[in-house]
Protein backbone atom coordinates (compact mmCIF):
# COMPACT_ATOMS: atom_id res chain seq x y z
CA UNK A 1 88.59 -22.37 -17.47
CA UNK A 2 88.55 -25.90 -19.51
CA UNK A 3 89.55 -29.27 -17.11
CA UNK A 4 90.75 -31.31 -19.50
CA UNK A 5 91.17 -35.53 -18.97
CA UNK A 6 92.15 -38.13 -21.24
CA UNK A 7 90.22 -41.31 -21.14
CA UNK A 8 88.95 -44.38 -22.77
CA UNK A 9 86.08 -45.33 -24.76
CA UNK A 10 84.32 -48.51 -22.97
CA UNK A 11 81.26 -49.20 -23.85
CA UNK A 12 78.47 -47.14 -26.56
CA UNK A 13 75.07 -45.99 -24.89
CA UNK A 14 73.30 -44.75 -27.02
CA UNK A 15 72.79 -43.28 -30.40
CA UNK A 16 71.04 -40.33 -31.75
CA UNK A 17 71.10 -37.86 -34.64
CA UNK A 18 74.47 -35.91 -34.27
CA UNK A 19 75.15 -37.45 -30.63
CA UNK A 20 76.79 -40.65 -29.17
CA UNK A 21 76.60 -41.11 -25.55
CA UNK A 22 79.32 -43.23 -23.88
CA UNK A 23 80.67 -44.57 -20.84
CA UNK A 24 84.50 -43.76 -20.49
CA UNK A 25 86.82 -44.76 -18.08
CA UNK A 26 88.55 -41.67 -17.07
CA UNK A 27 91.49 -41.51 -14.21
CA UNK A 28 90.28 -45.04 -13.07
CA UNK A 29 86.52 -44.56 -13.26
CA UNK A 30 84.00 -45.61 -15.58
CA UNK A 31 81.88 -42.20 -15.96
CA UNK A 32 79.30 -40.61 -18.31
CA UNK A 33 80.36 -38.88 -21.65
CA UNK A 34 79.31 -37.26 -24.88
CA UNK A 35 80.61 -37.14 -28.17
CA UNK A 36 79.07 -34.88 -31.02
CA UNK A 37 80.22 -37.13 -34.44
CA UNK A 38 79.50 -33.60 -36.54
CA UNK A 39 82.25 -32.13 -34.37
CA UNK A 40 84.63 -34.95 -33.68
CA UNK A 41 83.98 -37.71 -35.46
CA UNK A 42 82.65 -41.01 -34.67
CA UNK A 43 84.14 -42.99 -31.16
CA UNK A 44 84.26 -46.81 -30.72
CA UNK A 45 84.97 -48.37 -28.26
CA UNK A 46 88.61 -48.89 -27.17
CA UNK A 47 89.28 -45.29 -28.63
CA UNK A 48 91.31 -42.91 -26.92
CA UNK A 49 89.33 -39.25 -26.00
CA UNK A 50 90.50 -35.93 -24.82
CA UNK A 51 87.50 -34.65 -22.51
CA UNK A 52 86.52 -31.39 -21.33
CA UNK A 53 85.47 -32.80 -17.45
CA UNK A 54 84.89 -29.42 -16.47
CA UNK A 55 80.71 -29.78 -15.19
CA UNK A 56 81.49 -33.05 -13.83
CA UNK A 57 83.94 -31.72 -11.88
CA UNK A 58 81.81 -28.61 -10.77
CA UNK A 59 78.79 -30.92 -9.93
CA UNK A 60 76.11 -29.27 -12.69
CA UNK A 61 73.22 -30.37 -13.35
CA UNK A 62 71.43 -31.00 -17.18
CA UNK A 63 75.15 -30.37 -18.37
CA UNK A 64 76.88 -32.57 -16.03
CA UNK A 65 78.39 -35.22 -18.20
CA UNK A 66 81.88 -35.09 -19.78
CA UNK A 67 82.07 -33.98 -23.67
CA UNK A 68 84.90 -35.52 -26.12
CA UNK A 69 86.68 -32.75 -27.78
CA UNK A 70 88.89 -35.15 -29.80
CA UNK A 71 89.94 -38.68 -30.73
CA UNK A 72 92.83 -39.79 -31.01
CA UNK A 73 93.91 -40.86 -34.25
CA UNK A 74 91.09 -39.59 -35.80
CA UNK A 75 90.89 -39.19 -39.61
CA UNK A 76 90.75 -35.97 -41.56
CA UNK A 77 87.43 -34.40 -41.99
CA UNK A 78 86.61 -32.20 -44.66
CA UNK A 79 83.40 -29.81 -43.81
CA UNK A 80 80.42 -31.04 -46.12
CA UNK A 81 77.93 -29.00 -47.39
CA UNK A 82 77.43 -25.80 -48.17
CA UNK A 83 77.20 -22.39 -46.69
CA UNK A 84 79.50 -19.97 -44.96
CA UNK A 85 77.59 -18.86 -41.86
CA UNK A 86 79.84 -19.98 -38.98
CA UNK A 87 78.46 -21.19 -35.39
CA UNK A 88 80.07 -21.26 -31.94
CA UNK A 89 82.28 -18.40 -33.79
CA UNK A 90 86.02 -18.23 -33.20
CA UNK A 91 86.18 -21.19 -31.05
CA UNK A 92 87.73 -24.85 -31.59
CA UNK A 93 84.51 -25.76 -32.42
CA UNK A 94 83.46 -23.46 -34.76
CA UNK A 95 80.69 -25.42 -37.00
CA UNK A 96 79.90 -24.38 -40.76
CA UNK A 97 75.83 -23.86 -41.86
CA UNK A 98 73.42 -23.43 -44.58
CA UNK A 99 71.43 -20.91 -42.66
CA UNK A 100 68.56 -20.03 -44.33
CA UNK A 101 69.27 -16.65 -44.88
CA UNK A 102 71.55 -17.50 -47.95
CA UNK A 103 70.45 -17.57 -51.43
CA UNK A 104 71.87 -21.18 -51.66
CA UNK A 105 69.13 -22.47 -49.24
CA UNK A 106 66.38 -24.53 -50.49
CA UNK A 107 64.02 -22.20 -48.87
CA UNK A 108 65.48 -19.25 -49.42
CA UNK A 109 62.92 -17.95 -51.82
CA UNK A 110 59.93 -18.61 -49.48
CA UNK A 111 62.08 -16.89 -46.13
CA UNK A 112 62.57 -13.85 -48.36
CA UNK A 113 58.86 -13.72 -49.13
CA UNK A 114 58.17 -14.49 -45.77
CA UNK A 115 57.88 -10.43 -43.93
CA UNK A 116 55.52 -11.57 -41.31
CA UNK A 117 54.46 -13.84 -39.10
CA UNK A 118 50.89 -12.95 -39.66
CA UNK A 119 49.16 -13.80 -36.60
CA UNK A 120 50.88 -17.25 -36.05
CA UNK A 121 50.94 -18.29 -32.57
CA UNK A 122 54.05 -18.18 -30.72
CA UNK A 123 54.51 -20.18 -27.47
CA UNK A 124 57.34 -18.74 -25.62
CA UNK A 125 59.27 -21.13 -22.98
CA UNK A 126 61.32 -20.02 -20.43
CA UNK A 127 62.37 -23.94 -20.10
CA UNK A 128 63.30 -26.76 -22.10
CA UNK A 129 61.30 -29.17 -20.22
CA UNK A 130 58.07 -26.94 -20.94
CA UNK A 131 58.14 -28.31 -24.79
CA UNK A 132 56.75 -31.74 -24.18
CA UNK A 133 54.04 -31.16 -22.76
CA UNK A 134 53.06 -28.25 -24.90
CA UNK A 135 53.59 -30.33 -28.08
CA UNK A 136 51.25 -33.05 -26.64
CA UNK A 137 48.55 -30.75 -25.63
CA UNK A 138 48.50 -28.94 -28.87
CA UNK A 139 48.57 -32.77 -31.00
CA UNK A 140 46.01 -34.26 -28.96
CA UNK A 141 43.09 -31.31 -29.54
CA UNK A 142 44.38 -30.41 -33.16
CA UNK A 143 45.87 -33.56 -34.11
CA UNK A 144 47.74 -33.66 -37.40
CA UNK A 145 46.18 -30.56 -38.87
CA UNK A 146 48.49 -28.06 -37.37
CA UNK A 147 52.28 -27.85 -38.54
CA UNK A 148 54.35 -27.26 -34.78
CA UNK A 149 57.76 -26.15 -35.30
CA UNK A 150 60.21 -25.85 -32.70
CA UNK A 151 62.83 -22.79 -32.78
CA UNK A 152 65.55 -23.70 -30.34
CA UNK A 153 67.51 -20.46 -29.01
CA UNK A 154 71.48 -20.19 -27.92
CA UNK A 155 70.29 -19.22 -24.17
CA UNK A 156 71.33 -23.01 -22.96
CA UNK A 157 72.76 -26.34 -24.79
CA UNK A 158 74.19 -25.27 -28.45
CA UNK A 159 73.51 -28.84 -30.30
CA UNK A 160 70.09 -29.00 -30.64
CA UNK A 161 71.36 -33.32 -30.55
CA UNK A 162 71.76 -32.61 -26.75
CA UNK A 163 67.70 -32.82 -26.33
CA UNK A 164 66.66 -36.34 -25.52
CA UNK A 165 63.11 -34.59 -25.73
CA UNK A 166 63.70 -33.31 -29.46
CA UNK A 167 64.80 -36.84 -30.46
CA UNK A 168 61.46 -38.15 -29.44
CA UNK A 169 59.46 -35.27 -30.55
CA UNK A 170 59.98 -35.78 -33.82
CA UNK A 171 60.00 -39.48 -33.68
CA UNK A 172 56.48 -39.55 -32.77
CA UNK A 173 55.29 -37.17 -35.44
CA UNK A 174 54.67 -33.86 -32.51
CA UNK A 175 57.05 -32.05 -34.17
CA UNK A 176 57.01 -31.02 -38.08
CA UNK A 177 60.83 -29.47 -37.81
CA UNK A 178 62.87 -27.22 -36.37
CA UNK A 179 65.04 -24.53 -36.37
CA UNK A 180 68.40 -23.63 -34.34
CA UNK A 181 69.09 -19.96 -34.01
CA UNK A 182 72.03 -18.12 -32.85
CA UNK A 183 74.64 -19.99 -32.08
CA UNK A 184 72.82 -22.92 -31.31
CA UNK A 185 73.15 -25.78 -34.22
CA UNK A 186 71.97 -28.86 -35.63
CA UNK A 187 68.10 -28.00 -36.51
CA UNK A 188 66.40 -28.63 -39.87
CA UNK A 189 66.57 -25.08 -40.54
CA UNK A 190 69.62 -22.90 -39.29
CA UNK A 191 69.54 -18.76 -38.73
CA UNK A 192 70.87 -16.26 -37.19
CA UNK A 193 69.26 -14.67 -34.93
CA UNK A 194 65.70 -14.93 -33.09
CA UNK A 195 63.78 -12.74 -35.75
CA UNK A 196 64.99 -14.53 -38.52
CA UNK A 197 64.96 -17.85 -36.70
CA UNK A 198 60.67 -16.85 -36.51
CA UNK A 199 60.95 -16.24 -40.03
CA UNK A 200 62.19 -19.41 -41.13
CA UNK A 201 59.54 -21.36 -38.87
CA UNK A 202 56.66 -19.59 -41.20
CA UNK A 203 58.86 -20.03 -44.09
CA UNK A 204 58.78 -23.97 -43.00
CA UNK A 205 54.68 -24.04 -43.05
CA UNK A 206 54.01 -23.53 -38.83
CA UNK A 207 50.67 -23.31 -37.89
CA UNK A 208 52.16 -22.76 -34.53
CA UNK A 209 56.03 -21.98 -33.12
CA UNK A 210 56.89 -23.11 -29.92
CA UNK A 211 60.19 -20.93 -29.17
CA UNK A 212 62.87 -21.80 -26.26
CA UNK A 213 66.19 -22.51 -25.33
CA UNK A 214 67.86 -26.04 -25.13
CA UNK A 215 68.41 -28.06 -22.08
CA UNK A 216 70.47 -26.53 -19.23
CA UNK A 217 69.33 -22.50 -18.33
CA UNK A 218 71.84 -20.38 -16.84
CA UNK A 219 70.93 -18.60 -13.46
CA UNK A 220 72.73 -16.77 -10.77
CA UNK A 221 70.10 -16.62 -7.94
CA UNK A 222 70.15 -12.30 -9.61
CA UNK A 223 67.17 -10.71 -10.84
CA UNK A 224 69.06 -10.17 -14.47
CA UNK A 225 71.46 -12.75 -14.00
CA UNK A 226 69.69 -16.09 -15.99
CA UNK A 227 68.95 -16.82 -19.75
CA UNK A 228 65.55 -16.84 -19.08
CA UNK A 229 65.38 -13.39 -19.79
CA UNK A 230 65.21 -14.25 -23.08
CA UNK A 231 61.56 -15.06 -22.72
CA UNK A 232 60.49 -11.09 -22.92
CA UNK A 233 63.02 -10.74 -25.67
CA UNK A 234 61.42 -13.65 -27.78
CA UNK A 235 58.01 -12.06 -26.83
CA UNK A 236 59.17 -9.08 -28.41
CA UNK A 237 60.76 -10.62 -31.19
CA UNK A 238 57.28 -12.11 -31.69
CA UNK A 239 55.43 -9.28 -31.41
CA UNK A 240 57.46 -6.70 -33.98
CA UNK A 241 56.95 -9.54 -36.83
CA UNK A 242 53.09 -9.63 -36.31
CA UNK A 243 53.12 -13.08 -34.10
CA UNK A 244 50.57 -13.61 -31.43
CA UNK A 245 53.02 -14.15 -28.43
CA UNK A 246 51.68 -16.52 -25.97
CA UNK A 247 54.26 -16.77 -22.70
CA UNK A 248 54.37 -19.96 -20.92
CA UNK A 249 54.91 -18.78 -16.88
CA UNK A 250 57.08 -20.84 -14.98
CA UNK A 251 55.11 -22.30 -11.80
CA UNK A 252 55.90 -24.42 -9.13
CA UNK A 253 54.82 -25.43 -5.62
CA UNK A 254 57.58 -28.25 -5.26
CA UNK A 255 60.67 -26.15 -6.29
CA UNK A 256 62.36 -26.13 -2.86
CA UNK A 257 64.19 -22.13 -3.72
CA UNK A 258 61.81 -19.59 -2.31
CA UNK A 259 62.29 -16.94 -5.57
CA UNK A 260 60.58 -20.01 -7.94
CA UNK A 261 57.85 -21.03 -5.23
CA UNK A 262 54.59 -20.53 -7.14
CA UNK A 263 55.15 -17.90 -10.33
CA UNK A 264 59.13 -18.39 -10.58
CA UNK A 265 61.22 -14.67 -10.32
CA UNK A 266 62.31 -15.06 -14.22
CA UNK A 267 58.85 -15.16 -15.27
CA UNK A 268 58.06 -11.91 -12.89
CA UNK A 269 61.30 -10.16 -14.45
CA UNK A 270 60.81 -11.51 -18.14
CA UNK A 271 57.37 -10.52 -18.40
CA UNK A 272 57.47 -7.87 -15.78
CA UNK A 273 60.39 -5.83 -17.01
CA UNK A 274 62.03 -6.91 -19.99
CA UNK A 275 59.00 -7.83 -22.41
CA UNK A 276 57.59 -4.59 -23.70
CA UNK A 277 55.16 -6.10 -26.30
CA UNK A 278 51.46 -7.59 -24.70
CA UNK A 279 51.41 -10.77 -24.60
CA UNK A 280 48.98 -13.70 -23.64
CA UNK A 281 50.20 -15.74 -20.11
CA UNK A 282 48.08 -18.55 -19.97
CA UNK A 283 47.80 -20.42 -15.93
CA UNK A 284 46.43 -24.17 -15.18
CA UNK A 285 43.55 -23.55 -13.02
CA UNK A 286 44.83 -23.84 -9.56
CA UNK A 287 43.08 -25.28 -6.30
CA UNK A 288 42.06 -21.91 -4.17
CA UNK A 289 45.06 -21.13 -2.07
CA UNK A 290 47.45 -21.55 -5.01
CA UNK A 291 46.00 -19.54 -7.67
CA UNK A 292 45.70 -16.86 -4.71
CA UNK A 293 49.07 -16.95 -3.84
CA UNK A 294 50.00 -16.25 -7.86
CA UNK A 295 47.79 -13.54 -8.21
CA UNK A 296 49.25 -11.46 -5.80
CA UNK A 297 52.63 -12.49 -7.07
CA UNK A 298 51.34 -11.26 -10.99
CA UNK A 299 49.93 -8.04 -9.59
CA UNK A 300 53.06 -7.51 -7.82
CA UNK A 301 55.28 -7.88 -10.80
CA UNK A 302 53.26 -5.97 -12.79
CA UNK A 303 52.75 -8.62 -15.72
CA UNK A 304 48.82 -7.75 -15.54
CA UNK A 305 49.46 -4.27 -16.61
CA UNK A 306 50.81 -4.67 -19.72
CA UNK A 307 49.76 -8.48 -20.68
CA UNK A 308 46.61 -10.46 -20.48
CA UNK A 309 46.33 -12.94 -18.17
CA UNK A 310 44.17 -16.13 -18.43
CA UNK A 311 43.15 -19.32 -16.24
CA UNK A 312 42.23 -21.96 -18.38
CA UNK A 313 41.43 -25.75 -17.44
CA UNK A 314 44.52 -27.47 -18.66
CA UNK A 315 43.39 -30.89 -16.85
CA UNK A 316 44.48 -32.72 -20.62
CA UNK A 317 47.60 -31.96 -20.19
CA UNK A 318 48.56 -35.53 -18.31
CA UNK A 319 46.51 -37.25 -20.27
CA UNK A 320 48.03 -35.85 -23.73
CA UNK A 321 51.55 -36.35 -21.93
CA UNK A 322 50.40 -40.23 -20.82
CA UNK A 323 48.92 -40.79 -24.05
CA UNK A 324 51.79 -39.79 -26.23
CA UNK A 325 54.46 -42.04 -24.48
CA UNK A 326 56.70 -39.19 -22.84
CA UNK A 327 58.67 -38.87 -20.36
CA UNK A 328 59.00 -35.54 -19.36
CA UNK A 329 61.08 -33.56 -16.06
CA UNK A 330 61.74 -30.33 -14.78
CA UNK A 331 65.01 -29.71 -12.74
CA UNK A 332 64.75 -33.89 -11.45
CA UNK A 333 61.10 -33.57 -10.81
CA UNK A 334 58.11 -35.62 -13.21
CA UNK A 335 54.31 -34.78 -13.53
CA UNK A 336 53.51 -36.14 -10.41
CA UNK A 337 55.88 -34.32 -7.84
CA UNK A 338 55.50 -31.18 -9.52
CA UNK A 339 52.10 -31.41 -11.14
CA UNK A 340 51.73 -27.35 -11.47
CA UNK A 341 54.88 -26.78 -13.80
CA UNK A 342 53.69 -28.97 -16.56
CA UNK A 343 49.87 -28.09 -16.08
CA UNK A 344 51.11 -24.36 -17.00
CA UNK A 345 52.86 -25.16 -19.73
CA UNK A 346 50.13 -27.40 -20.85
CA UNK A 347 47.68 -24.55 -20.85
CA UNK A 348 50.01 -22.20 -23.03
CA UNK A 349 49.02 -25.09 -25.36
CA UNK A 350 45.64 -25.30 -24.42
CA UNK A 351 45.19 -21.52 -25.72
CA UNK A 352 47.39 -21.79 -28.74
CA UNK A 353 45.11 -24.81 -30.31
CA UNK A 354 42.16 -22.59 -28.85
CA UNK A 355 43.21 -20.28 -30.98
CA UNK A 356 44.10 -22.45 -34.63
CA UNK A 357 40.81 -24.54 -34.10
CA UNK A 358 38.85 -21.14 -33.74
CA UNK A 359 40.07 -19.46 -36.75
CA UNK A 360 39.26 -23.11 -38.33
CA UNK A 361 36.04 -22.75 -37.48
CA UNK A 362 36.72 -25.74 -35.09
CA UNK A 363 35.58 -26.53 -31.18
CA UNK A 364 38.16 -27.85 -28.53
């Protein structure tokens, strides 16, 4: 189950909050790795790793980099902080948090308070890549009036460190905080589960929530078999605590796999099947023969029936993402080879800051 190499630390890459990335020369080779310094400790170079080589050696994709489970000669580590809530549970790697659910959090109080969501928007990703451009639209026609916070699900990538897009997020200001749910780990704000998780992004002041999974879905090429399920459960989620759920479709005209060519199969099942709460799906306007060909594919799934469905100019969405300095893909693909995917998720956007500016007595 775990392919397990030793190698050598050569050279640091790059570092981020909670995450080293390093190039490691492992059985001869000089090859791509990661080391989490909350889990293992801190690496220089010339230091001896055990890695788990198990993606590289399957050829995966977002998670296709070796991981360093230990270091050799590495000191001993006492677990700082406090709170008893254990992540990754019953594994090596098993991670002590403060989740906010405890009385020993500093926001405790306000969480317990906090029975609602009271109509606070909730965008709800099926992708990781979607949260770029979403943050962007929503900054660029609300600016800094509007509190976005991120709640990162268990459905991919566990560290919330693993997100390159995160990093820079909140580097630039688009993000006020965020919280990991689940078993994923590292947020601003831990919880345990997806209702509390909601919870604790009111508790935190969110105008708006933007709610996915990490980097790296799961799918099988099966109608039930991918984590992007979790969509209709979020929207759910969302809708028993008195959000206003706002589903972000996942559309594509470049995707070579014929069950994601225009409105992707997850979306149809996630939204179709699994989400029994109404929701908003926002769409980019389309040229003719595209939006046709997803309109038959909603009124096939049956998302229309229980959910309202909008097409909304989302044209700012390049702009915001151009203006903003990122650098955003989907699945190897940027803005301009797969121009519909980001346009969607910039409308979800669109509609949310529709939505805070109205009730602000504001105009887009």
């Amino acid at each position: 189950m775990i392919r397990i190499r030793s190698g050598t630390v050569k050279k640091i890459l790059r570092v981020r909050p909670g995450i080293c990335e390093l190039t490691v020369e492992v059985e001869g080779r000089l090859e791509r790795a990661v080391n989490y310094q909350d889990l293992t400790g801190p690496v220089q170079p010339g230091d001896l790793v055990v890695l788990n080589t198990t993606a590289v050696s399957r050829g995966l994709g977002t998670g296709g980099t070796h991981f360093v489970m230990a270091v050799s000669g590495c000191a001993n580590k006492d677990a700082a902080g406090d709170g008893h809530i254990m992540k990754v549970r019953y594994t090596p790697s098993q991670v002590k948090v403060l989740s906010i659910e405890e009385k020993e959090h500093p926001l405790n109080y306000l969480f317990r308070k906090t029975a609602s969501l009271g109509g606070t928007p909730v965008i709800i990703c099926s992708l990781h890549s979607m949260l770029g451009p979403i943050a962007a639209v929503v900054a660029r026609l609300c600016g800094d009036r509007v509190k976005l916070v991120y709640m990162m699900t268990d459905g991919a990538s566990l560290p919330i460190a693993f997100s390159r897009q995160v990093t820079d997020l909140k580097e630039k200001g688009l993000l006020s905080s965020t919280v990991t749910c689940g078993h994923a780990f590292g947020g601003d704000i831990e919880a345990v589960n997806i209702y509390s998780g909601l919870l604790a992004a009111k508790a935190a002041g969110a105008d708006i929530i933007i709610a996915s999974m990490g980097p790296g879905i799961v799918g099988t090429e099966s109608e039930f078999g991918h984590t992007g399920l979790e969509q209709g459960e979020l929207v759910n989620a969302a809708g028993v605590l008195g959000g206003r759920a706002v589903a972000v479709p996942r559309v594509s005209f470049a995707d070579p796999r014929e069950r994601h060519k225009g409105l992707s199969h997850h979306t149809r099942t996630a939204l179709g099947k699994v989400a029994l709460v109404p929701c908003v799906v926002p769409f980019a306007e389309a040229e003719e023969e595209k939006k046709a060909f997803i309109t038959r594919q909603i009124a096939e799934s049956g998302i229309q029936d229980m959910h309202s469905v909008v097409f909304l100019d989302a044209s700012i969405t390049m702009r915001a993402v151009a203006d903003f300095g990122l650098a955003v893909s989907t699945m190897g693909r940027n803005q301009e080879k797969d121009p519909e995917f980001f346009l969607t998720a910039g409308a979800a956007g669109v509609y949310a800051a529709s939505l805070i500016n109205n009730s602000r007595g504001a105009d887009l």
